[in-house]
Protein backbone atom coordinates (compact mmCIF):
# COMPACT_ATOMS: atom_id res chain seq x y z
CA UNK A 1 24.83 -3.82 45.35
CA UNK A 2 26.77 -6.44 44.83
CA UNK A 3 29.15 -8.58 46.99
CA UNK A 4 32.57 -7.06 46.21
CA UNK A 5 30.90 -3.50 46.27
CA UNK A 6 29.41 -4.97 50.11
CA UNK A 7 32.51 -5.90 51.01
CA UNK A 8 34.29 -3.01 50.35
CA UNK A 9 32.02 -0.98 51.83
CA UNK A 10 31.94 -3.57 55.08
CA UNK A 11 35.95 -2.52 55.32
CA UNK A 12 35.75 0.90 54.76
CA UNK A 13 33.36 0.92 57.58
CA UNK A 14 35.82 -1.05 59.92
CA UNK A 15 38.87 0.88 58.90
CA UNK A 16 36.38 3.92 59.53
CA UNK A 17 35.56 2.70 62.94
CA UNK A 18 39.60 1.61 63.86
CA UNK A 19 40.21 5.16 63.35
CA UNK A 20 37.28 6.79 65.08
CA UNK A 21 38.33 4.30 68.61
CA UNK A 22 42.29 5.53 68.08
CA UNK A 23 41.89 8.85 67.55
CA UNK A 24 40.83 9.74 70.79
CA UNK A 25 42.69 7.19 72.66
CA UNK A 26 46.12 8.34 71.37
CA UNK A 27 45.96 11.99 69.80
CA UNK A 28 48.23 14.24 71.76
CA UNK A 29 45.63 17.30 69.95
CA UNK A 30 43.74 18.03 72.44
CA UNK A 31 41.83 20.89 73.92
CA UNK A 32 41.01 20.48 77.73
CA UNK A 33 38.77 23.43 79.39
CA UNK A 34 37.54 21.80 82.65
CA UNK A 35 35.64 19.76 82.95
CA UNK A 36 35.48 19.19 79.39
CA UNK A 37 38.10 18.20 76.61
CA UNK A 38 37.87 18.33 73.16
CA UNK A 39 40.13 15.94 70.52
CA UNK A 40 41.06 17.40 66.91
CA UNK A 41 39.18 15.52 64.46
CA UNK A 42 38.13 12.71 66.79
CA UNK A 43 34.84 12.66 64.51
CA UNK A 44 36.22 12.38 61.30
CA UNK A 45 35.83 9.14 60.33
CA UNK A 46 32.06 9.57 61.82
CA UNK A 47 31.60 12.16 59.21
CA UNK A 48 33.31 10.31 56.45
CA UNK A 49 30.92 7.54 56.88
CA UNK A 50 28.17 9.90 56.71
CA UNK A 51 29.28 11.26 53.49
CA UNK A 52 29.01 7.35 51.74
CA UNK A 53 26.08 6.26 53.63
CA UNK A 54 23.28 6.08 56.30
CA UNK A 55 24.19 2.95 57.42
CA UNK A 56 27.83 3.17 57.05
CA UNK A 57 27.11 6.19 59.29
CA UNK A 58 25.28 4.51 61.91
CA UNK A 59 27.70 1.45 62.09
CA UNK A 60 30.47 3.81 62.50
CA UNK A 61 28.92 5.71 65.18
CA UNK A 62 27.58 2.93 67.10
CA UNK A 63 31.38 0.92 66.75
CA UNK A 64 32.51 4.21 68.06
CA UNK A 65 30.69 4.36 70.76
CA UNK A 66 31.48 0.82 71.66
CA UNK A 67 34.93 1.43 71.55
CA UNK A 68 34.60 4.56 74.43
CA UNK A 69 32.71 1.51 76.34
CA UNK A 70 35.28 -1.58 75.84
CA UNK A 71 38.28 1.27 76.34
CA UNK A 72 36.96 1.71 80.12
CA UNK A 73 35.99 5.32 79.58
CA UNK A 74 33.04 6.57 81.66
CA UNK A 75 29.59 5.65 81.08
CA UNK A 76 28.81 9.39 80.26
CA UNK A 77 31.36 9.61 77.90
CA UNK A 78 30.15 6.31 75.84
CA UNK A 79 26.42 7.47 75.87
CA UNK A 80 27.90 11.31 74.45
CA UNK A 81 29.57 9.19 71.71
CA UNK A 82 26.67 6.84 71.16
CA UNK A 83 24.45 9.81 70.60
CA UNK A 84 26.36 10.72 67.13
CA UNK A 85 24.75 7.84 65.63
CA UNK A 86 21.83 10.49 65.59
CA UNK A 87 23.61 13.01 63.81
CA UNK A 88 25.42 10.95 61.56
CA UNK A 89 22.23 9.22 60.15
CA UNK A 90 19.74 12.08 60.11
CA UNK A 91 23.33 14.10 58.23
CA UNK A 92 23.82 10.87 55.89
CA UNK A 93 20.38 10.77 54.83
CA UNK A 94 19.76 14.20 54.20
CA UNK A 95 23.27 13.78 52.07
CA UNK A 96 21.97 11.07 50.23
CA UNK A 97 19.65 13.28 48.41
CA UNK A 98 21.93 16.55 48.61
CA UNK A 99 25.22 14.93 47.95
CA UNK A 100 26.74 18.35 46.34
CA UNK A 101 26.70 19.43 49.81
CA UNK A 102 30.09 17.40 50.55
CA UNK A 103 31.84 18.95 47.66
CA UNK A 104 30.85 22.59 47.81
CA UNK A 105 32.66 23.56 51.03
CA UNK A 106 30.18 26.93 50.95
CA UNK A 107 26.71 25.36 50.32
CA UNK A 108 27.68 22.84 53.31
CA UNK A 109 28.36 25.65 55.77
CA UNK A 110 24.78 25.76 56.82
CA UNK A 111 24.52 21.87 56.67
CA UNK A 112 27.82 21.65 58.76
CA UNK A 113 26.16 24.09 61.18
CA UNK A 114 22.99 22.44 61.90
CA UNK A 115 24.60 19.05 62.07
CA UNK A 116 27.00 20.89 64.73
CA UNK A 117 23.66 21.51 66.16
CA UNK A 118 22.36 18.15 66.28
CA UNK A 119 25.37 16.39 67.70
CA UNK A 120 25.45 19.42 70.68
CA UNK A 121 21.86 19.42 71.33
CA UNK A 122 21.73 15.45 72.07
CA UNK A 123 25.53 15.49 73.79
CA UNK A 124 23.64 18.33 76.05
CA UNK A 125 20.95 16.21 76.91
CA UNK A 126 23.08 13.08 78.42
CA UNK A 127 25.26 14.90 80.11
CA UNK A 128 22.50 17.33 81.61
CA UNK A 129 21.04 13.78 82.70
CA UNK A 130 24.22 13.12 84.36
CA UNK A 131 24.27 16.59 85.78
CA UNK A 132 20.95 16.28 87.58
CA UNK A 133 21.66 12.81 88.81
CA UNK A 134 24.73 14.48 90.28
CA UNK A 135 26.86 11.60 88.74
CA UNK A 136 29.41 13.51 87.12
CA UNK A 137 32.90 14.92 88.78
CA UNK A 138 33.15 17.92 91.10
CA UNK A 139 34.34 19.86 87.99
CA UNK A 140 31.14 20.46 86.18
CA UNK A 141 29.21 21.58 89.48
CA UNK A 142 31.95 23.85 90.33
CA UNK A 143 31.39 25.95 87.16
CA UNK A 144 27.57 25.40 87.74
CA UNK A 145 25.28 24.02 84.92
CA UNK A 146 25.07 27.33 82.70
CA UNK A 147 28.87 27.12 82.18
CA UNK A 148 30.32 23.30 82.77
CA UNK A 149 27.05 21.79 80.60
CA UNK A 150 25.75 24.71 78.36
CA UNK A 151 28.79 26.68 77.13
CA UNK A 152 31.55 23.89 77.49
CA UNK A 153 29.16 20.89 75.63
CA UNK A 154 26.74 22.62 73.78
CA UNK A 155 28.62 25.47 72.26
CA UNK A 156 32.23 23.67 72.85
CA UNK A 157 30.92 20.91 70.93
CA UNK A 158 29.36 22.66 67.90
CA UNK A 159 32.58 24.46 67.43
CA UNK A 160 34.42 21.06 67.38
CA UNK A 161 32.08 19.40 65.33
CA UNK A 162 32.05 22.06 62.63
CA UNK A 163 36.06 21.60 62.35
CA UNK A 164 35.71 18.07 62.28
CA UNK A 165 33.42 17.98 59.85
CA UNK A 166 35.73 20.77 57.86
CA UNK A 167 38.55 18.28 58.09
CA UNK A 168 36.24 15.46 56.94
CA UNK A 169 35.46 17.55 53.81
CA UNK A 170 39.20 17.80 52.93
CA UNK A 171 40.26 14.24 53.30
CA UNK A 172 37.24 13.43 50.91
CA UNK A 173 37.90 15.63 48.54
CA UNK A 174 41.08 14.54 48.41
CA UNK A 175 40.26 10.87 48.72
CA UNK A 176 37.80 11.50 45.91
CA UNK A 177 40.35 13.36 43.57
CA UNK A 178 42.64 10.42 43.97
CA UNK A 179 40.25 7.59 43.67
C-alpha cells in the first residue's frame, strides 16, 4: 500500500468514526422500548468500514466506542459499543475473502443475519453482566431478565443491526457507482 492509498484510507476511517460518535448523539430517529433504545443507522459507518477492511473495521469500532466513553454515556453503554469491534472484524475478514457478499444484497442476507447475531450475542453478554451485578436502572429489572435483556438486546438488536447493515449496503453501492 502505499502512502497516499494509507492516507486515504487513515481519513476515511476518521470521517467513518466522526459519523459513527454523531449519529447517536444527535439523530432525532430513534426507537425507545424501555429500558432500551435503538438509533436508525447508528452502525453504519461501523459496517462501512467493515466492507473496506479488518482494520478499518476495528479502528472504527473501537473510536466508536471511545466516543460513547468521552460523550459521558454510561459505562454499559460504551462496553455494548466496544463489543462491535468483534463483529466488525470477524464480518470484515470473512468479507475480505467473500467480497461479492456486499454487492449482492441476496447472497448477504444470511451474512447480514449472522453478523446480526454476533453483535446481539456479545451486546447480551455485557449487559447480562450488568444485569447480575444489579448495576443497571430499575427499568430492566422491572421487565425481568427474559424480557429487558433477552428480547429487548438480543433480538432488538439483531433487528437493528440487520437494517443498519441494509442501509450500509445502499450507501456503498451507491458510493461505489459514483466513485
Amino acid at each position: 500500500m502505499n502512502k497516499r492509498s494509507r492516507t486515504g484510507t487513515l481519513t476515511t476511517a476518521a470521517l467513518l468514526i466522526a459519523v459513527g460518535i454523531l449519529i447517536p448523539m444527535i439523530s432525532p430517529l430513534k426507537i425507545v422500548l424501555e429500558p432500551a433504545s435503538f438509533t436508525l443507522a447508528s452502525h453504519v459507518a461501523t459496517f462501512i468500514a467493515m466492507f473496506i477492511s479488518p482494520y478499518v473495521a476495528l479502528a472504527v469500532a473501537f473510536g466508536t466506542a471511545m466516543g460513547f466513553v468521552l460523550g459521558g454515556f454510561p459505562i454499559v453503554i460504551a462496553l455494548r459499543a466496544a463489543t462491535h469491534m468483534i463483529f466488525a472484524f470477524l464480518g470484515a475478514k470473512y468479507l475480505e475473502a467473500k467480497p461479492e457478499l456486499i454487492i449482492d444484497t441476496k447472497k448477504s442476507w444470511l451474512f447480514n443475519l449472522l453478523i446480526g447475531l454476533l453483535h446481539a450475542t456479545c451486546e447480551v453478554i455485557v449487559v447480562s453482566i450488568f444485569y447480575f451485578a444489579g448495576n443497571l436502572t430499575a427499568a430492566y429489572y422491572d421487565k425481568g431478565l427474559l424480557t429487558s435483556v433477552m428480547l429487548l438486546v438480543g433480538v432488538g438488536t439483531v433487528i437493528h443491526s440487520m437494517v443498519d447493515f441494509w442501509l450500509a449496503q445502499i450507501v456503498w453501492k451507491t458510493l461505489k457507482r459514483r466513485g
